[in-house]
C-alpha atoms as a PDB file:
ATOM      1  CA  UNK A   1     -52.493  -8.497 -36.155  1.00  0.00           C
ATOM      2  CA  UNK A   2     -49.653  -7.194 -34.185  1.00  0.00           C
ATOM      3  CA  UNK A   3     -51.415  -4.124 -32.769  1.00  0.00           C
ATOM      4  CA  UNK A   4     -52.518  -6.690 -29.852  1.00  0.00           C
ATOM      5  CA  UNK A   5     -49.743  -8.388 -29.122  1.00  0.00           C
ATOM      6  CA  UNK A   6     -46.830  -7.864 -26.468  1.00  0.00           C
ATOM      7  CA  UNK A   7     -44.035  -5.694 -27.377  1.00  0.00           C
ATOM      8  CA  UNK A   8     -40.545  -6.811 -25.519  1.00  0.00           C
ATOM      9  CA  UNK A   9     -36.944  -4.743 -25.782  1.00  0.00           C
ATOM     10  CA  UNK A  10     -34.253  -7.023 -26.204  1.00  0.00           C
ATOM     11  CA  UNK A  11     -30.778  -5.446 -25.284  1.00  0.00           C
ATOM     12  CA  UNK A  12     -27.108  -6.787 -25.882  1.00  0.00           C
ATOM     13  CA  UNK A  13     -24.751  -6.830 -22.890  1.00  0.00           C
ATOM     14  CA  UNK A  14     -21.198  -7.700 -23.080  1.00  0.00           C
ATOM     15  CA  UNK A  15     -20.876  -8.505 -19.774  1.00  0.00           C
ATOM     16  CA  UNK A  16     -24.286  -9.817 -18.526  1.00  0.00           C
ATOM     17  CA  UNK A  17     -23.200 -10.032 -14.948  1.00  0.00           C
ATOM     18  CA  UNK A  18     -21.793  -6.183 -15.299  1.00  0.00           C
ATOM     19  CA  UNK A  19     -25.190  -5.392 -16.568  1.00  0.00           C
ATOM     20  CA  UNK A  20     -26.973  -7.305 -13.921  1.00  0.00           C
ATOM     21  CA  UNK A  21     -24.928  -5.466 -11.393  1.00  0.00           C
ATOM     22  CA  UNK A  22     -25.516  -1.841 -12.851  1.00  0.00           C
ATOM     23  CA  UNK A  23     -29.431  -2.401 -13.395  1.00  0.00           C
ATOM     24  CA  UNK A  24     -29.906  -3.671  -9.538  1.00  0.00           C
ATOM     25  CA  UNK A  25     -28.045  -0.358  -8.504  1.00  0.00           C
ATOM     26  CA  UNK A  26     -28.768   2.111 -10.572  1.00  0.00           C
ATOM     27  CA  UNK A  27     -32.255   1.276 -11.759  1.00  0.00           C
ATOM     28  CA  UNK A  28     -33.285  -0.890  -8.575  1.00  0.00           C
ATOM     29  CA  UNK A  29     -34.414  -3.987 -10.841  1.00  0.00           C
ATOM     30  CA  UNK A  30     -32.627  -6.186  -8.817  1.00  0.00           C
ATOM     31  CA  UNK A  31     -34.960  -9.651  -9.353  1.00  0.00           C
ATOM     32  CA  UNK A  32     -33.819 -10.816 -13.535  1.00  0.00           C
ATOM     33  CA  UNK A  33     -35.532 -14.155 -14.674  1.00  0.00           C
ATOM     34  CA  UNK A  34     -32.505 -15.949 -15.499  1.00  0.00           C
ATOM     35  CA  UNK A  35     -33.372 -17.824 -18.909  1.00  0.00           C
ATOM     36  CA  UNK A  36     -30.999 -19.685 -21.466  1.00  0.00           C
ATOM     37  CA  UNK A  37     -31.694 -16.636 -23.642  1.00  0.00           C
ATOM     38  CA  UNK A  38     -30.185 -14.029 -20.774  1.00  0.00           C
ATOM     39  CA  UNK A  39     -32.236 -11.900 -17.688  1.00  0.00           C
ATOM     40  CA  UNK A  40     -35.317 -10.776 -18.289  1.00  0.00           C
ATOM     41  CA  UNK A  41     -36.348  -8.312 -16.471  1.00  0.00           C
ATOM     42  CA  UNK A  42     -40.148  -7.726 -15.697  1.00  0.00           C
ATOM     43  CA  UNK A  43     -41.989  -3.782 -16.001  1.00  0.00           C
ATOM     44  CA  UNK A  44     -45.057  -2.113 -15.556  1.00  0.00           C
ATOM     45  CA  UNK A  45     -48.758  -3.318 -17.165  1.00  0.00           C
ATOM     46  CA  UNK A  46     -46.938  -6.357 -18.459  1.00  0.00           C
ATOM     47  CA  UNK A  47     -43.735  -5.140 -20.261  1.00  0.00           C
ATOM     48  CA  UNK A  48     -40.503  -6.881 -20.257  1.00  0.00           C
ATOM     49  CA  UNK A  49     -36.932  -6.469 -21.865  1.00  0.00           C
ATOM     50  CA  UNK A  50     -34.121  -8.895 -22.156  1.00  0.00           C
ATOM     51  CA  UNK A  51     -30.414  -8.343 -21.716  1.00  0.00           C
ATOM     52  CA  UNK A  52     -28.678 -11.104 -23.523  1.00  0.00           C
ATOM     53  CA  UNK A  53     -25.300 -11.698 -24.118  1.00  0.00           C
ATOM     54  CA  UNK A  54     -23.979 -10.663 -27.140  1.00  0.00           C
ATOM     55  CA  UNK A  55     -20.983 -10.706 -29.573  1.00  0.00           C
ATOM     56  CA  UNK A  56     -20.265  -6.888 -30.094  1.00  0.00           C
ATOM     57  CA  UNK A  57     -21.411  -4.018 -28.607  1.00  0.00           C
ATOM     58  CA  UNK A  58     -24.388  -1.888 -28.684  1.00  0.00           C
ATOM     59  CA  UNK A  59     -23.756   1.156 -30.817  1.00  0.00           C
ATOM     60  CA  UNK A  60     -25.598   3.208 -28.508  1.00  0.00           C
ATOM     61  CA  UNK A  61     -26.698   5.818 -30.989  1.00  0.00           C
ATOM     62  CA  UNK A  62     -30.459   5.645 -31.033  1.00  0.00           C
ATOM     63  CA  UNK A  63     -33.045   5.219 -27.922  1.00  0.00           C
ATOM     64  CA  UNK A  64     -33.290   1.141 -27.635  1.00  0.00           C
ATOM     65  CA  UNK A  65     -36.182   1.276 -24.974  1.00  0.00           C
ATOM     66  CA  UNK A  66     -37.648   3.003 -22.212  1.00  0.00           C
ATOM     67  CA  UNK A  67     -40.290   4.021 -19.492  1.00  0.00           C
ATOM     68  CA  UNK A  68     -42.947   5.995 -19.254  1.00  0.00           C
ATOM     69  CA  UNK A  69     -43.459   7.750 -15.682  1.00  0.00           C
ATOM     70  CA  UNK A  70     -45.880  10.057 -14.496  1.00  0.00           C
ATOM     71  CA  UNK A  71     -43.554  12.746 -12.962  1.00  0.00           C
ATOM     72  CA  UNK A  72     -39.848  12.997 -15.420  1.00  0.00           C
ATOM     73  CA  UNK A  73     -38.150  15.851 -12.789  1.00  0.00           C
ATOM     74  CA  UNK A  74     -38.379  13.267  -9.878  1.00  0.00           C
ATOM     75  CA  UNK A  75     -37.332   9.896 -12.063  1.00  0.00           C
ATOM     76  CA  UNK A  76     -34.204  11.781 -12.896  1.00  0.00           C
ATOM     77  CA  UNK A  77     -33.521  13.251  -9.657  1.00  0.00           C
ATOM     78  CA  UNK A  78     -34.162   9.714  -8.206  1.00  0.00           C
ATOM     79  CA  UNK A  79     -31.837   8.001 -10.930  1.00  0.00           C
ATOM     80  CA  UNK A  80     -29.257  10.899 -10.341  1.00  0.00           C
ATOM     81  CA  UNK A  81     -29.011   9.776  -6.791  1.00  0.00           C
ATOM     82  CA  UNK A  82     -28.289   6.463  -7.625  1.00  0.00           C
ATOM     83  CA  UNK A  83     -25.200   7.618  -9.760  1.00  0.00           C
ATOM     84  CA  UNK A  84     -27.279   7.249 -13.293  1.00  0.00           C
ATOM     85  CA  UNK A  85     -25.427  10.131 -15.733  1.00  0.00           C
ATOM     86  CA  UNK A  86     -28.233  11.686 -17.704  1.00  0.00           C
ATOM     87  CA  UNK A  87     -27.223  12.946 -21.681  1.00  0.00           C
ATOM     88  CA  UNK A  88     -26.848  16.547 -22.419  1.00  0.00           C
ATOM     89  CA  UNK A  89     -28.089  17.370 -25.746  1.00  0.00           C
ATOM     90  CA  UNK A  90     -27.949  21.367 -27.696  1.00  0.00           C
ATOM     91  CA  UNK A  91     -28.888  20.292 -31.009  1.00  0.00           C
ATOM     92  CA  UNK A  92     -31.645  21.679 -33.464  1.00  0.00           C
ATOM     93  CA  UNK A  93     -34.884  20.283 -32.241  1.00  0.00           C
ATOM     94  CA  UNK A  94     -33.182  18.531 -29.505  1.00  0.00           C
ATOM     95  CA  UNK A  95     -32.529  20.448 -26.180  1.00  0.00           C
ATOM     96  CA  UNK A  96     -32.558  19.378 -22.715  1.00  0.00           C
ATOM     97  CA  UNK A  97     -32.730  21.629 -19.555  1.00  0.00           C
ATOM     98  CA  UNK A  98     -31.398  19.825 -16.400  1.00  0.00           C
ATOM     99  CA  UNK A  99     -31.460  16.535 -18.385  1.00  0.00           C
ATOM    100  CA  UNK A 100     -35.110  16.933 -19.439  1.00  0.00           C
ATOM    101  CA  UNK A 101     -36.234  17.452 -23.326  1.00  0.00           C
ATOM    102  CA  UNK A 102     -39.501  19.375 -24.019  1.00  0.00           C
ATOM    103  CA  UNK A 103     -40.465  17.399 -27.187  1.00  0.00           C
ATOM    104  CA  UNK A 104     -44.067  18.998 -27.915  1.00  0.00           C
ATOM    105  CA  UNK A 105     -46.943  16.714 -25.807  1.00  0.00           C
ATOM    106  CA  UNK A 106     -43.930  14.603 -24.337  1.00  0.00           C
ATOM    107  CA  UNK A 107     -40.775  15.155 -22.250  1.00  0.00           C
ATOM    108  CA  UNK A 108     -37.912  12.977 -22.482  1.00  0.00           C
ATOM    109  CA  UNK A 109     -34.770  12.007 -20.735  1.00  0.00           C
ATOM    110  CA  UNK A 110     -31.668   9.589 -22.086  1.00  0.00           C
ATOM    111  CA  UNK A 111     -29.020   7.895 -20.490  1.00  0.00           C
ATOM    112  CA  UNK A 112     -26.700   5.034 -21.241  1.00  0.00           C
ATOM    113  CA  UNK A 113     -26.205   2.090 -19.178  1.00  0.00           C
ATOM    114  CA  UNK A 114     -23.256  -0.141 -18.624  1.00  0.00           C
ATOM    115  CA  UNK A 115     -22.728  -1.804 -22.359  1.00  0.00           C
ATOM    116  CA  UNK A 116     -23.911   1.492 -23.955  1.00  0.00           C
ATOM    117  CA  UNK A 117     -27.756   0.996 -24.853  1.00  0.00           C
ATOM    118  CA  UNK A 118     -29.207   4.178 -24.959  1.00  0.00           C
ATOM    119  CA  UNK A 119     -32.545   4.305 -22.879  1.00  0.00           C
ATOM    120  CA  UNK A 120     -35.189   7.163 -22.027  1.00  0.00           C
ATOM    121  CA  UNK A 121     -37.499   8.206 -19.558  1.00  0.00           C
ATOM    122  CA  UNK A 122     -41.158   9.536 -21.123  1.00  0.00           C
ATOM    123  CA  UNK A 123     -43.465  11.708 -19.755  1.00  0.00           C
ATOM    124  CA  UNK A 124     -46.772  12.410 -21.802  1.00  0.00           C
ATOM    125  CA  UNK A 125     -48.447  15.505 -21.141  1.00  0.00           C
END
């Protein structure tokens, strides 16, 4: 049943208008639905992600949602330009070179925004 429906992210924020700011500059997704529920922000082939003001804060520690783009060294360089900081990582079966993570048939790419969700860039192969 649920292998056809929609998929959404839904982030918490613990400053919405903090996180509206950082998204418009740093990711250029400057045009939010506002909603009772929070912004929702609207993606590629149909995909959407909420931020929505929450009561704590994100712990950050795993990858909460992301995009896949067709060409990962440009995306970063393009987000690095725009003042996004890109995670390091030097762990066993986790390395990146200049921000980029060869993970076998994928590359990936992790950064944090402004109340700490963790998000990625993909690139399949």
């Amino acid at each position: 049943m649920l292998q056809r429906c929609r998929f959404d992210a839904i982030l918490p924020a613990n400053d919405v208008e903090r996180a509206r700011r950082w998204y418009g500059e740093k990711l250029g997704l400057d045009q939010p639905r506002k909603t009772p529920e929070g912004l929702y922000y609207e993606c590629g082939e149909g995909t959407r992600f909420l931020l929505y003001q929450a009561g704590g804060s994100s712990n950050g520690q795993h990858t909460q949602g992301g995009w896949v783009v067709a060409d990962i060294e440009r995306a970063v360089a393009d987000l690095k330009a725009r003042g996004v900081v890109f995670e390091e990582y030097d762990l066993p079966g986790l390395k990146t070179v200049n921000s980029i993570a060869d993970l076998g048939g994928e590359r990936g790419a992790w950064f944090k925004d402004s109340e700490g969700n963790t998000l990625t860039l993909g690139q399949l192969e």
